[in-house]
Every structure is written in structure tokens, then in C-alpha cells.
C-alpha atoms as a PDB file:
ATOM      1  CA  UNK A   1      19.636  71.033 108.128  1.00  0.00           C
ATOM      2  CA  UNK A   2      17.906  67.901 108.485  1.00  0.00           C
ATOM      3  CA  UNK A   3      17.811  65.166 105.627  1.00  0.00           C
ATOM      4  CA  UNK A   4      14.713  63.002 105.679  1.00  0.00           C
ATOM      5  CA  UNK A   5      14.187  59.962 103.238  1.00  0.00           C
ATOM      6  CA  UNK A   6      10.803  58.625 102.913  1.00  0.00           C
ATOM      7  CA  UNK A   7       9.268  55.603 101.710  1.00  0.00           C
ATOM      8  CA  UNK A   8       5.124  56.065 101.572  1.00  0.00           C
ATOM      9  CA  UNK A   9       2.615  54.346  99.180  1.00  0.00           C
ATOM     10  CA  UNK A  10       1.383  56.420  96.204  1.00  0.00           C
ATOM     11  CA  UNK A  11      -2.404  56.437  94.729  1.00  0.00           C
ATOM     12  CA  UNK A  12      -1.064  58.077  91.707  1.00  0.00           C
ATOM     13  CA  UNK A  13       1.978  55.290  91.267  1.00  0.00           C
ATOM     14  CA  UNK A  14       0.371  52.586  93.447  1.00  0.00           C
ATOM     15  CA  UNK A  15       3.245  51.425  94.539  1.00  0.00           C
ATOM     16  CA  UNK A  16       5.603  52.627  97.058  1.00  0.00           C
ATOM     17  CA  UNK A  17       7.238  55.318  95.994  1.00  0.00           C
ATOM     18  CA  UNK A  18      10.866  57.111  97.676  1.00  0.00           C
ATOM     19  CA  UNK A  19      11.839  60.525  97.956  1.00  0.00           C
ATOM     20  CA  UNK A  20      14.416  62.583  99.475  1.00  0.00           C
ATOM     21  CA  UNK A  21      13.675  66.116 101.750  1.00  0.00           C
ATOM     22  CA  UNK A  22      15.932  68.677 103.202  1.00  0.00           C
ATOM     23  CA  UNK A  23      14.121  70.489 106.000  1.00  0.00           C
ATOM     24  CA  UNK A  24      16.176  73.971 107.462  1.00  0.00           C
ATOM     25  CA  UNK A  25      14.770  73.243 110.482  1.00  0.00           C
ATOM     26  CA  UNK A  26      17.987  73.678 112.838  1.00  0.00           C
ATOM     27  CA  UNK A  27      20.792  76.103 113.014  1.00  0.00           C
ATOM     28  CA  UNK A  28      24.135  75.593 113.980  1.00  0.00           C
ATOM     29  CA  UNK A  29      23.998  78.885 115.473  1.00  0.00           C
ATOM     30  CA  UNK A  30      21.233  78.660 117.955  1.00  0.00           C
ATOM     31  CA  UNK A  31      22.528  75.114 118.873  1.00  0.00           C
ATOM     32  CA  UNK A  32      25.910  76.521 119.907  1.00  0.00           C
ATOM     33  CA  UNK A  33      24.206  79.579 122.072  1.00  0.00           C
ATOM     34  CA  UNK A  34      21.994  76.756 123.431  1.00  0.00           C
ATOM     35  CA  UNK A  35      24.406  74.557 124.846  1.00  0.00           C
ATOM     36  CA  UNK A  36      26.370  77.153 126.053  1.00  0.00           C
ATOM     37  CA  UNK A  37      23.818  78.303 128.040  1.00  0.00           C
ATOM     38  CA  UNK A  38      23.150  74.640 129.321  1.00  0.00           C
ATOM     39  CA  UNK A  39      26.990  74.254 130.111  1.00  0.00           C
ATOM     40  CA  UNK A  40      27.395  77.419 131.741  1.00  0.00           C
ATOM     41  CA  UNK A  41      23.818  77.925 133.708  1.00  0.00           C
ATOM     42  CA  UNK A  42      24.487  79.573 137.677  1.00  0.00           C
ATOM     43  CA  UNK A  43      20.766  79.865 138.577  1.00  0.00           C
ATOM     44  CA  UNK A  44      17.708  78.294 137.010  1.00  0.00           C
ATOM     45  CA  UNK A  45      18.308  76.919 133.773  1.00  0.00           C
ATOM     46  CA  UNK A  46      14.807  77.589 132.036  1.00  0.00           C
ATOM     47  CA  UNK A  47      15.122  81.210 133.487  1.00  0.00           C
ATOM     48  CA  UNK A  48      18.380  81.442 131.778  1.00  0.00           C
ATOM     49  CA  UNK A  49      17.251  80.157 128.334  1.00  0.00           C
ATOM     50  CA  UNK A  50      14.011  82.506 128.502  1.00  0.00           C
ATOM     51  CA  UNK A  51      16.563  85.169 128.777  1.00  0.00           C
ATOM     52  CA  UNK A  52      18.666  84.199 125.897  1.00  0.00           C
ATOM     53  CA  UNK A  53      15.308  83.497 123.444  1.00  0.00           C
ATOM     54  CA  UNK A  54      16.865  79.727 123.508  1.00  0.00           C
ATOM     55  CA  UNK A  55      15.537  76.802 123.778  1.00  0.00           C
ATOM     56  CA  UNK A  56      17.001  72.867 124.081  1.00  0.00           C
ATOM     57  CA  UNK A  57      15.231  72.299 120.526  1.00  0.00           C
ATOM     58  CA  UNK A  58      14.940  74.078 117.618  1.00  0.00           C
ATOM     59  CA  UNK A  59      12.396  76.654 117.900  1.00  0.00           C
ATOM     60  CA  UNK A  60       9.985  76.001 115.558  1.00  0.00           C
ATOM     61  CA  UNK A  61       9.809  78.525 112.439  1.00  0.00           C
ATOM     62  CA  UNK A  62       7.092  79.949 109.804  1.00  0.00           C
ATOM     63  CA  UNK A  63       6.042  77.118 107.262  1.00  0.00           C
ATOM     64  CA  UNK A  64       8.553  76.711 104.624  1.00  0.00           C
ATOM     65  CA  UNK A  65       9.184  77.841 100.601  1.00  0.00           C
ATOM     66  CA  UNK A  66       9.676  74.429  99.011  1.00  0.00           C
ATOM     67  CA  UNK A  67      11.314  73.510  95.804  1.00  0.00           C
ATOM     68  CA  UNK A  68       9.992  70.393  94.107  1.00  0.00           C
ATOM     69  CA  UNK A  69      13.075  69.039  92.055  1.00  0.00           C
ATOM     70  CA  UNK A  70      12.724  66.713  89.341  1.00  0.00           C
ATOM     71  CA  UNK A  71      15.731  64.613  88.485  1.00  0.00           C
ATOM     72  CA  UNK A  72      16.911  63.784  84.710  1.00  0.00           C
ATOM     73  CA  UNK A  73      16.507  60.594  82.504  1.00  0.00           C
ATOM     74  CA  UNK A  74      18.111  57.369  84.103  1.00  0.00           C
ATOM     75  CA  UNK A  75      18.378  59.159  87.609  1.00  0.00           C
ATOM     76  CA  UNK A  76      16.455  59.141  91.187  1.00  0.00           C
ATOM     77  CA  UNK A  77      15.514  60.802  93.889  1.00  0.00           C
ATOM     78  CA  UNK A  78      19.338  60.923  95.236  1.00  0.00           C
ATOM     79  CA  UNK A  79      20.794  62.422  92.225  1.00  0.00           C
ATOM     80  CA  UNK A  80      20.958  66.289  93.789  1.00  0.00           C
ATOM     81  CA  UNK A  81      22.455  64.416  96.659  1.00  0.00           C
ATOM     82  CA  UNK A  82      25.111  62.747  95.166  1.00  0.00           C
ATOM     83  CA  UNK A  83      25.922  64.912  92.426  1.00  0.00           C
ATOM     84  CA  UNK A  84      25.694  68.510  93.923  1.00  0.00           C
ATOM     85  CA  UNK A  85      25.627  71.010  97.110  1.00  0.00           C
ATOM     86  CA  UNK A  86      21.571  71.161  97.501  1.00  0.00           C
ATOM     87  CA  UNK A  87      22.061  70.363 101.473  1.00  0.00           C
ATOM     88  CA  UNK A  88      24.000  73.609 101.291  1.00  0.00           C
ATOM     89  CA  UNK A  89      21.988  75.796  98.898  1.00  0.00           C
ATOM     90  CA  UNK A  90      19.061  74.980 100.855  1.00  0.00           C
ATOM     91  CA  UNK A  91      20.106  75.829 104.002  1.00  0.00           C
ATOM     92  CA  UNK A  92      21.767  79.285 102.659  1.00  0.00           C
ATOM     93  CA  UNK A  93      18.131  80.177 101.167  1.00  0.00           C
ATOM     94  CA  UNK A  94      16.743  78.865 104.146  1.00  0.00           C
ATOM     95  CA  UNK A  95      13.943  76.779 102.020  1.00  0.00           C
ATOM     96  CA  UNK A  96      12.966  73.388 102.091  1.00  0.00           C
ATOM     97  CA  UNK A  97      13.926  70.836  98.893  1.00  0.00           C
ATOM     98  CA  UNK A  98      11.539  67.842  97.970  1.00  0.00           C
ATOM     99  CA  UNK A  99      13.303  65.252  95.542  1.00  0.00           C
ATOM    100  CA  UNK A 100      11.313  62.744  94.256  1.00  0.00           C
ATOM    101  CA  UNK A 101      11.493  59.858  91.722  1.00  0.00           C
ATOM    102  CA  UNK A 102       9.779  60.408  88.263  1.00  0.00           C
ATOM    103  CA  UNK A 103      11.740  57.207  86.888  1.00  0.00           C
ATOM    104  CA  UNK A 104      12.257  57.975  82.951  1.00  0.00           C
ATOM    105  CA  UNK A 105       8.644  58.685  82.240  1.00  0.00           C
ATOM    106  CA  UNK A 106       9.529  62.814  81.509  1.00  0.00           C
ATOM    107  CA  UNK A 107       6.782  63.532  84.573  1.00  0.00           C
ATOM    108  CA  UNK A 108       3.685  62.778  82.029  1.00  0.00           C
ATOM    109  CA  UNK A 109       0.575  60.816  83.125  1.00  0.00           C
ATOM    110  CA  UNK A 110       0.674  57.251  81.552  1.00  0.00           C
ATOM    111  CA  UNK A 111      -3.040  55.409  82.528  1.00  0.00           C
ATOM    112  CA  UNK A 112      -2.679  52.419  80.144  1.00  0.00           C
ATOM    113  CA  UNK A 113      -0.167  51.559  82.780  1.00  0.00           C
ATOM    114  CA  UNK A 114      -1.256  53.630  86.270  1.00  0.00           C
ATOM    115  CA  UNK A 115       1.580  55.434  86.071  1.00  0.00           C
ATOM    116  CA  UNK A 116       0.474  59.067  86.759  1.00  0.00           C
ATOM    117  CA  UNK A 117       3.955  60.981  86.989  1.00  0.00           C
ATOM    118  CA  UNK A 118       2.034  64.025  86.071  1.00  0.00           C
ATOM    119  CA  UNK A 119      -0.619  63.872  88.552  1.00  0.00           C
ATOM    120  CA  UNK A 120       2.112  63.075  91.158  1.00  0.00           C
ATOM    121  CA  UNK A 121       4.544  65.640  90.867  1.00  0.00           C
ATOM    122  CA  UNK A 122       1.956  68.045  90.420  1.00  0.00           C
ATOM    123  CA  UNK A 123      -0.962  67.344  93.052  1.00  0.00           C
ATOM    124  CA  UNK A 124      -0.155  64.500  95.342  1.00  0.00           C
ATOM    125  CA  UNK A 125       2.992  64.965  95.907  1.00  0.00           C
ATOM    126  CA  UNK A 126       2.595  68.694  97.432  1.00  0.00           C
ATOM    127  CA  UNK A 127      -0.615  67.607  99.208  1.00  0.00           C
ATOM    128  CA  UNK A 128       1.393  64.609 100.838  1.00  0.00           C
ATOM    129  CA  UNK A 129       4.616  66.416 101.695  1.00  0.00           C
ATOM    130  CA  UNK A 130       2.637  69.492 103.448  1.00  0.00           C
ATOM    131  CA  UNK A 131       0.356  67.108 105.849  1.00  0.00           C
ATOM    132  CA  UNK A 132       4.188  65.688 106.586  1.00  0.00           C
ATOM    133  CA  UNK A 133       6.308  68.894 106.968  1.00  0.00           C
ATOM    134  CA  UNK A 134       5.733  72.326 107.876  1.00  0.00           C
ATOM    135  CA  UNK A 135       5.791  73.542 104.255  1.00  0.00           C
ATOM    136  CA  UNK A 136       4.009  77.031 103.285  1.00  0.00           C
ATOM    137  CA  UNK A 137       0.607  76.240 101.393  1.00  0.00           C
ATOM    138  CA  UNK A 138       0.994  79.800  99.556  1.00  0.00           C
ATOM    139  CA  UNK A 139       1.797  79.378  95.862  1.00  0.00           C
ATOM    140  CA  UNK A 140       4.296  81.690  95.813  1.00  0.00           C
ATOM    141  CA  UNK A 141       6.024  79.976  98.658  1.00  0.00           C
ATOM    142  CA  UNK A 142       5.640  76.520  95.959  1.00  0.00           C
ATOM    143  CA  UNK A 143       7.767  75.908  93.437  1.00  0.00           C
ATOM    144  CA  UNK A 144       8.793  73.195  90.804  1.00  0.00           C
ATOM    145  CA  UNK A 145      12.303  72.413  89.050  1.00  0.00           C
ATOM    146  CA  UNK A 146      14.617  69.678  87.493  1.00  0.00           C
ATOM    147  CA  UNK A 147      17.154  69.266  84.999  1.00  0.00           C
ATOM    148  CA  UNK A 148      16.887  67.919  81.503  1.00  0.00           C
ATOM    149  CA  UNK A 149      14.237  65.420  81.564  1.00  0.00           C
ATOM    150  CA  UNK A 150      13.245  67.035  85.132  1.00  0.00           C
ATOM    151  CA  UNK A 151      13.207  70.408  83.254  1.00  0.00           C
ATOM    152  CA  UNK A 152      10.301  69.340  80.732  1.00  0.00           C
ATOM    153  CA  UNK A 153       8.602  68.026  83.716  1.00  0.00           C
ATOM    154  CA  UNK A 154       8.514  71.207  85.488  1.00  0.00           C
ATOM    155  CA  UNK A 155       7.881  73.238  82.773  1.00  0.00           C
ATOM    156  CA  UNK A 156       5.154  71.259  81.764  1.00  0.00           C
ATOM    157  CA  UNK A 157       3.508  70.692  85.142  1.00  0.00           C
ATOM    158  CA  UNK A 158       4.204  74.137  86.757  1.00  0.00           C
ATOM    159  CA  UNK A 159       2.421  75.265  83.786  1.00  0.00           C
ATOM    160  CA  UNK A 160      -0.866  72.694  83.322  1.00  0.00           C
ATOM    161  CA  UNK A 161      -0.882  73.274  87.741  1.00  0.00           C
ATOM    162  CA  UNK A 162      -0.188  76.901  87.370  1.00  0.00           C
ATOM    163  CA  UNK A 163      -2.577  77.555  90.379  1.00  0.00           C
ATOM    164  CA  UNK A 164      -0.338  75.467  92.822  1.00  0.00           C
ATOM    165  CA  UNK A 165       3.382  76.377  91.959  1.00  0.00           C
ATOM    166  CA  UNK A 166       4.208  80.250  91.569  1.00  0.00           C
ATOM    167  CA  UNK A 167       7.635  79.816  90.245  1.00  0.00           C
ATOM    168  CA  UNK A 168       9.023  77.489  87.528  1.00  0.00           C
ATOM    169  CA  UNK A 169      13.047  76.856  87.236  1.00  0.00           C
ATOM    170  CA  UNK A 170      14.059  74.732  84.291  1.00  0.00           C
ATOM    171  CA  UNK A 171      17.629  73.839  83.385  1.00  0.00           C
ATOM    172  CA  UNK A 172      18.437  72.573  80.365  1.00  0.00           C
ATOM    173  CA  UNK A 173      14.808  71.118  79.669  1.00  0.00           C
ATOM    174  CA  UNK A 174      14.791  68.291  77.406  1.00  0.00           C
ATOM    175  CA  UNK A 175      12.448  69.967  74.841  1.00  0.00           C
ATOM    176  CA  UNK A 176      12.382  67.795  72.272  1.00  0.00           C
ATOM    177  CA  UNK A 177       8.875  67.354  71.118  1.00  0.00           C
ATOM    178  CA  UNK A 178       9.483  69.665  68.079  1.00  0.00           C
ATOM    179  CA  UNK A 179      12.214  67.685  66.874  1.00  0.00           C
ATOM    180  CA  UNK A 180      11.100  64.231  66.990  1.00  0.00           C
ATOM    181  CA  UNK A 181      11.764  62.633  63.437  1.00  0.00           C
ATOM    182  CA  UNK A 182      15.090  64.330  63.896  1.00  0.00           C
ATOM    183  CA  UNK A 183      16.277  62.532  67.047  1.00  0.00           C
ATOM    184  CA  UNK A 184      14.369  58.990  66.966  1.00  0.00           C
ATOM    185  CA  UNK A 185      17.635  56.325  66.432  1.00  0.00           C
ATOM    186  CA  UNK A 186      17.294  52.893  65.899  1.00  0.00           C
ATOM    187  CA  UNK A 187      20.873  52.055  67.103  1.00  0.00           C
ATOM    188  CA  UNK A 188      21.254  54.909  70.016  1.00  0.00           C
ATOM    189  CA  UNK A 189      20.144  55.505  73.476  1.00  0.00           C
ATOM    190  CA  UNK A 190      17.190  53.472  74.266  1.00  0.00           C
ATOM    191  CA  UNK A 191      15.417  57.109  75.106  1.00  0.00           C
ATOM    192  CA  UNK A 192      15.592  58.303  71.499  1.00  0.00           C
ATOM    193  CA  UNK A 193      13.856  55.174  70.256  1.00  0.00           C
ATOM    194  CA  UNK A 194      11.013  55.507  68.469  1.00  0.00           C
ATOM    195  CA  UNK A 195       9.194  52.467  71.068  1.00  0.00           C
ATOM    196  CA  UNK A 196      10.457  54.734  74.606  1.00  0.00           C
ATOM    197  CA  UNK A 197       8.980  57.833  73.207  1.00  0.00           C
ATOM    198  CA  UNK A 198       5.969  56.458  71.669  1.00  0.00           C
ATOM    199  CA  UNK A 199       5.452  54.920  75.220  1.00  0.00           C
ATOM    200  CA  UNK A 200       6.327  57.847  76.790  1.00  0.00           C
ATOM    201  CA  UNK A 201       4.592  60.517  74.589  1.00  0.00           C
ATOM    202  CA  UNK A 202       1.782  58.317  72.896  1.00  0.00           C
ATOM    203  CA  UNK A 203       1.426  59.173  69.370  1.00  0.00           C
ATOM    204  CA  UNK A 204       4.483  61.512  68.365  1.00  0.00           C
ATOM    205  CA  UNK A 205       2.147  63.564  65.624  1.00  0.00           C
ATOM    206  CA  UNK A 206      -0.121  64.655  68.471  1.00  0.00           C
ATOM    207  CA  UNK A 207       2.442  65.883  70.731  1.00  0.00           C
ATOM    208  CA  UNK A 208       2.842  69.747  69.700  1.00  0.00           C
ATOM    209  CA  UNK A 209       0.054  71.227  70.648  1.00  0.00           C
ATOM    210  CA  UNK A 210      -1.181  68.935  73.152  1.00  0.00           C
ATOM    211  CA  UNK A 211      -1.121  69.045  77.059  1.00  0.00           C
ATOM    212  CA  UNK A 212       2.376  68.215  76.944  1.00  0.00           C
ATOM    213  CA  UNK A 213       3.622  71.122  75.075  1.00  0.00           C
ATOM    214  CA  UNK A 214       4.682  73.620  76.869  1.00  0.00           C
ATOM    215  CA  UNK A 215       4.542  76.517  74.597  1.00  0.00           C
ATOM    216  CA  UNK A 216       0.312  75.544  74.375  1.00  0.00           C
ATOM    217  CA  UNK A 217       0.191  75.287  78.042  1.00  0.00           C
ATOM    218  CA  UNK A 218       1.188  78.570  78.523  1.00  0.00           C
ATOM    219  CA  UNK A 219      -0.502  80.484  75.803  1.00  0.00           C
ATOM    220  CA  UNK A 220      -3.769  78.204  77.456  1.00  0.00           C
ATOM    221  CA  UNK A 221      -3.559  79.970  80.989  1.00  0.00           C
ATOM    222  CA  UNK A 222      -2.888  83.157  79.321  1.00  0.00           C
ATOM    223  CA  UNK A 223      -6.085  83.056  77.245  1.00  0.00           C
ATOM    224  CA  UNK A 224      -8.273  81.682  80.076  1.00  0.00           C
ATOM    225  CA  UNK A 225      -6.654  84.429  82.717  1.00  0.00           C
ATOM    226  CA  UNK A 226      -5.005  81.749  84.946  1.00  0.00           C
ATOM    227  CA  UNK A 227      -2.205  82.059  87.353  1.00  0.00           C
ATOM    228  CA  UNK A 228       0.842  83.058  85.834  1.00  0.00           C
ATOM    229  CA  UNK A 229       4.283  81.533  86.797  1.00  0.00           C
ATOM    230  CA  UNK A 230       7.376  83.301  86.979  1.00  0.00           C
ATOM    231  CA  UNK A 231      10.018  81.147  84.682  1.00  0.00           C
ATOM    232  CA  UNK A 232      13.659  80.848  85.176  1.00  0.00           C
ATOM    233  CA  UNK A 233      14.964  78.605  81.999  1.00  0.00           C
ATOM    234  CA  UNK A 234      19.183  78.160  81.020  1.00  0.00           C
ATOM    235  CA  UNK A 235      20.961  75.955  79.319  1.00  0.00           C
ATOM    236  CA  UNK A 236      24.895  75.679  78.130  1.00  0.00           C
ATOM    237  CA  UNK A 237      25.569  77.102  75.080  1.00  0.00           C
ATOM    238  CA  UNK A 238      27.673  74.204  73.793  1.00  0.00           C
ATOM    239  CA  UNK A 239      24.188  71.818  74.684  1.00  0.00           C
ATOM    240  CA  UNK A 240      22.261  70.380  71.334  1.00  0.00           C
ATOM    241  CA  UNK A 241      19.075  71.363  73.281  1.00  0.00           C
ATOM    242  CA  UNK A 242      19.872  75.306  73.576  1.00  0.00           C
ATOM    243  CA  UNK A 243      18.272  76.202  70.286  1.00  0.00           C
ATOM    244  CA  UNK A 244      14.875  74.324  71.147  1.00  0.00           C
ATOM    245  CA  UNK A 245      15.396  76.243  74.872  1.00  0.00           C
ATOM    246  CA  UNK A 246      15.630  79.394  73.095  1.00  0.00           C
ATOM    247  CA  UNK A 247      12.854  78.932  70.918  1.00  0.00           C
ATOM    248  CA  UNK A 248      10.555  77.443  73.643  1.00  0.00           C
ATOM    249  CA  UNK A 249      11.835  80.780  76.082  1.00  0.00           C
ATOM    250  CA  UNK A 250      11.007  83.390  73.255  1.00  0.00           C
ATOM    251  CA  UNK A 251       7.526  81.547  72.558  1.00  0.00           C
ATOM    252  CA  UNK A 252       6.467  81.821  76.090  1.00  0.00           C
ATOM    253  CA  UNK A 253       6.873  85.378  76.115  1.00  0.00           C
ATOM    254  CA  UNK A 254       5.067  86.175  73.489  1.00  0.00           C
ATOM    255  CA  UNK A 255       2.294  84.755  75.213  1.00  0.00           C
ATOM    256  CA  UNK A 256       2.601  87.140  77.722  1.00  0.00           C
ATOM    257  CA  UNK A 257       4.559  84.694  80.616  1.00  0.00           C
ATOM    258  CA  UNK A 258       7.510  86.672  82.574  1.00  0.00           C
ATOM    259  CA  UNK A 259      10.159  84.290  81.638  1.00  0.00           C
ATOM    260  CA  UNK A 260      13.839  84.686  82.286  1.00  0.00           C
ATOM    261  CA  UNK A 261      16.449  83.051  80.209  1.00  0.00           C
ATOM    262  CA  UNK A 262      20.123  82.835  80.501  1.00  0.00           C
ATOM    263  CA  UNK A 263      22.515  80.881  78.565  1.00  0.00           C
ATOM    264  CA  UNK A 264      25.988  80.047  79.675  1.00  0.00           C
ATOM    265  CA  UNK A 265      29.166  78.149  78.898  1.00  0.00           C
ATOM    266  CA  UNK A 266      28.612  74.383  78.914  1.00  0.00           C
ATOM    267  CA  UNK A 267      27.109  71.250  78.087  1.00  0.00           C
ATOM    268  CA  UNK A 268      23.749  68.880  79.057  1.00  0.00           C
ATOM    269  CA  UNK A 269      26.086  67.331  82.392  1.00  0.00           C
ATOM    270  CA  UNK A 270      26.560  68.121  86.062  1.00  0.00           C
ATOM    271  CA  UNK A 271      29.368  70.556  85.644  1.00  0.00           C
ATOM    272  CA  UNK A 272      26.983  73.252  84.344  1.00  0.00           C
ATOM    273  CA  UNK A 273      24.194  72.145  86.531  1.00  0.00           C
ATOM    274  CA  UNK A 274      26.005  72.581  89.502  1.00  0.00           C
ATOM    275  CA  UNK A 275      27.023  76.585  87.846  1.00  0.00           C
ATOM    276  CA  UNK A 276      23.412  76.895  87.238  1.00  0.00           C
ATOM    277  CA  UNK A 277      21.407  76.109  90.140  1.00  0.00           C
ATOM    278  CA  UNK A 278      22.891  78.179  92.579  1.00  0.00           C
ATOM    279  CA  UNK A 279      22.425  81.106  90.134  1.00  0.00           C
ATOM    280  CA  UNK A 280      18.630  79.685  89.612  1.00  0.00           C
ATOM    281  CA  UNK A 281      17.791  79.780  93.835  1.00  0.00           C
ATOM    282  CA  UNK A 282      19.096  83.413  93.869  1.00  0.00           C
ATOM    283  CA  UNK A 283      16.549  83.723  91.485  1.00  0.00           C
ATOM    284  CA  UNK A 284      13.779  82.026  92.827  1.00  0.00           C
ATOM    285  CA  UNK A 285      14.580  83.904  96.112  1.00  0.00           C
END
């Protein structure tokens, strides 16, 4: 498994941007069969390693199924490194992880600013990453994800660039554009200020119904017979956010969208995260 940061310059950002990417390019296996035929060869070596299908490298292997994963509010592109097993979920499903950094801007295009988070995650970033790894250019080898914040942002942009990612996994998405009024604190976390969102979202009355609702996006490439992605959407059951998941879930499939949802014990933290992604690649897989 081979863990690759990168540092490249982004037209969508412009500005250098990082991210993080797990590549199951090697196997423990085939390195162990490979040096023991190296340490043990009687005759000629390349003879001997035709024989056992070996090589001193890697062999190479069919493009990879890649997960884009979106990180949560106040996080980066190291969060699934730090905070759960992705090197070894990866390498179990045998697929290829991109982690990038969407900073706190909920993966929505911003131009007042040049700050296209949307446009990013959902177009440059896959172009970039498969002119720099051997990923699969089939969209149902492509697929989007996050957590929380990183949840909207999939949902949203596996939905508005339905005819690039096949599969959308969202764990408890921060869905809170119904609830606005409701959640806006003066006093609180700077993210439920009326300034961040109004920044974030532009004009809070506009949201529902708009390119950055979900639920619209969906019944949208319905209506117009686009590509439909398979959706994978839980949340804990003790979370404030599973009653807008539940509602956003149900919506979607009355649209017609083959969405799967599953709620479990837990809260909006890493604990049920790291229950719920494993459960969410046997999905995708």
C-alpha cells in the first residue's frame, strides 16, 4: 500500500493545494514470493521469476476504483489518516483513496472569492489525479464520500456531476439547509453564524431549492434522464442531524434515486465514523 502526499497548483483554488492518496499498488504477498525467489535462485534468476509469475517490482495491475473522500468542518486532507484505518480498508478492497482539502467551505463554488470547492472536488480533481495515477476512468469505478460537512459535499457534487461518479457514500451529512433560522447562533460555533453561512451559502432564503440542495439535484437528473448514482447515506441515531438525514434519504427516493440508508448507535464524532465506513466500502464494493 503506498501513501503518496501531493502538493500541485490548482486552477479551480489558484493556489497550491495538498492532498493525500493511498495507491494498492504492492502486496506483501508477492514481495515475500519475490525475494524468496531472489534469495534462493540455483540457475538463471529471470528464468526463475518467469516461472514463478514474479517479478523484482510490483507487477503493474488494471486501473483502479477510487474513492474521493471529503473531510468534515475544521479538518484536512490528513484527517482519515490520523483518525481512522483507511490505509487498511483500502488495501482490503483493493481500491485506491484520494483525500483532499475542501477547507470549511462545505465543497460549494464561491467566485466572489475564486474559491471553486465545487468545481474541484468534482472535475479537476478526478481529471488531475487520473493523468497522475493509474485510476479507472469508468464511472462506476469513481466514487465520492466524506463525513459531515464532507457528506453534504458529496451528496451534493456526486449528484450536480452525476455523469462522473457512479456511487455516492455520505455519513452523517451535515444537511442543514432546511433548518437554517433554527441553528444560526450568535454566541456558538463560528460555523452556525449567520456571517460563515451567509458566506458559505450566499443568501440563506435561496438555498432550498437551489444547486446546493440535494433533494433538487436529484429530482433534476431524474427529470432530465441523467446518470443515476447509487447512494449509501447513515448517521447515529443519537446525532441532531439524523432527522434531516432521514428526511433528505426518503426524499431522494421518491424521486426515483436507489438510495440506501442505515442508521446506527452513535453520535456526529469519529467513534461512529470509524463503525460506519467500513460497513459503507462493503457497500460500495
Amino acid at each position: 500500500m503506498a501513501l503518496i502526499s501531493v502538493d500541485y497548483f490548482s486552477s479551480s483554488l489558484m493556489r497550491t493545494t495538498t492532498l493525500e492518496v493511498i495507491l494498492p499498488v504492492d502486496d506483501q504477498g508477492d514481495a515475500y514470493a519475490t525475494d524468496s525467489v531472489m534469495r534462493h535462485a540455483t540457475g538463471d534468476l529471470n528464468e526463475e521469476l518467469k516461472a514463478w509469475k514474479s517479478r523484482p517490482y510490483p507487477a503493474r495491475k488494471a486501473p483502479f476504483k477510487t474513492l474521493y473522500l471529503l473531510h468534515g468542518i475544521s479538518g484536512n486532507h490528513a484527517d482519515w489518516l490520523s483518525e481512522t484505518r483507511i490505509r487498511h480498508w483500502a488495501e482490503s478492497h483493493g481500491i485506491a483513496v484520494v483525500m483532499p482539502s475542501g477547507y470549511n467551505a462545505f465543497y460549494l463554488d464561491q467566485p466572489e472569492v475564486h474559491n471553486y470547492y465545487g468545481r474541484f472536488v468534482g472535475q479537476e480533481l478526478i481529471e488531475v489525479t487520473r493523468r497522475m495515477f493509474p485510476l479507472s476512468d469508468r464511472r462506476e469505478d469513481t466514487f465520492i464520500g466524506g463525513i459531515s460537512m464532507g457528506a453534504y459535499g458529496a451528496l451534493r457534487n456526486g449528484l450536480k456531476y452525476c455523469e462522473t461518479f457512479g456511487s455516492i457514500v455520505a455519513l452523517s451529512s451535515a444537511m442543514i439547509i432546511d433548518s437554517f433560522d433554527q441553528i444560526i447562533s450568535s454566541d456558538g460555533l463560528f460555523f452556525l453564524s449567520r456571517d460563515f453561512l451567509e458566506h458559505t451559502f450566499g443568501n440563506l432564503n435561496e438555498v432550498r431549492g437551489s444547486d446546493k440542495d440535494p433533494a433538487r439535484l436529484a429530482a433534476d437528473l431524474v427529470y432530465c434522464d441523467r446518470p443515476r448514482p447509487r447512494i449509501f447515506m447513515t448517521c447515529g441515531s443519537q446525532d441532531p442531524l439524523a432527522e434531516p438525514n432521514r428526511v433528505l434519504a426518503q426524499r431522494m427516493r421518491d424521486t426515483g434515486l436507489n438510495v440506501t440508508y442505515h442508521e446506527l448507535t452513535g453520535g456526529h464524532d469519529w467513534d461512529f465514523w470509524n463503525t460506519a465506513l467500513p460497513t459503507a466500502l462493503d457497500w460500495l464494493l
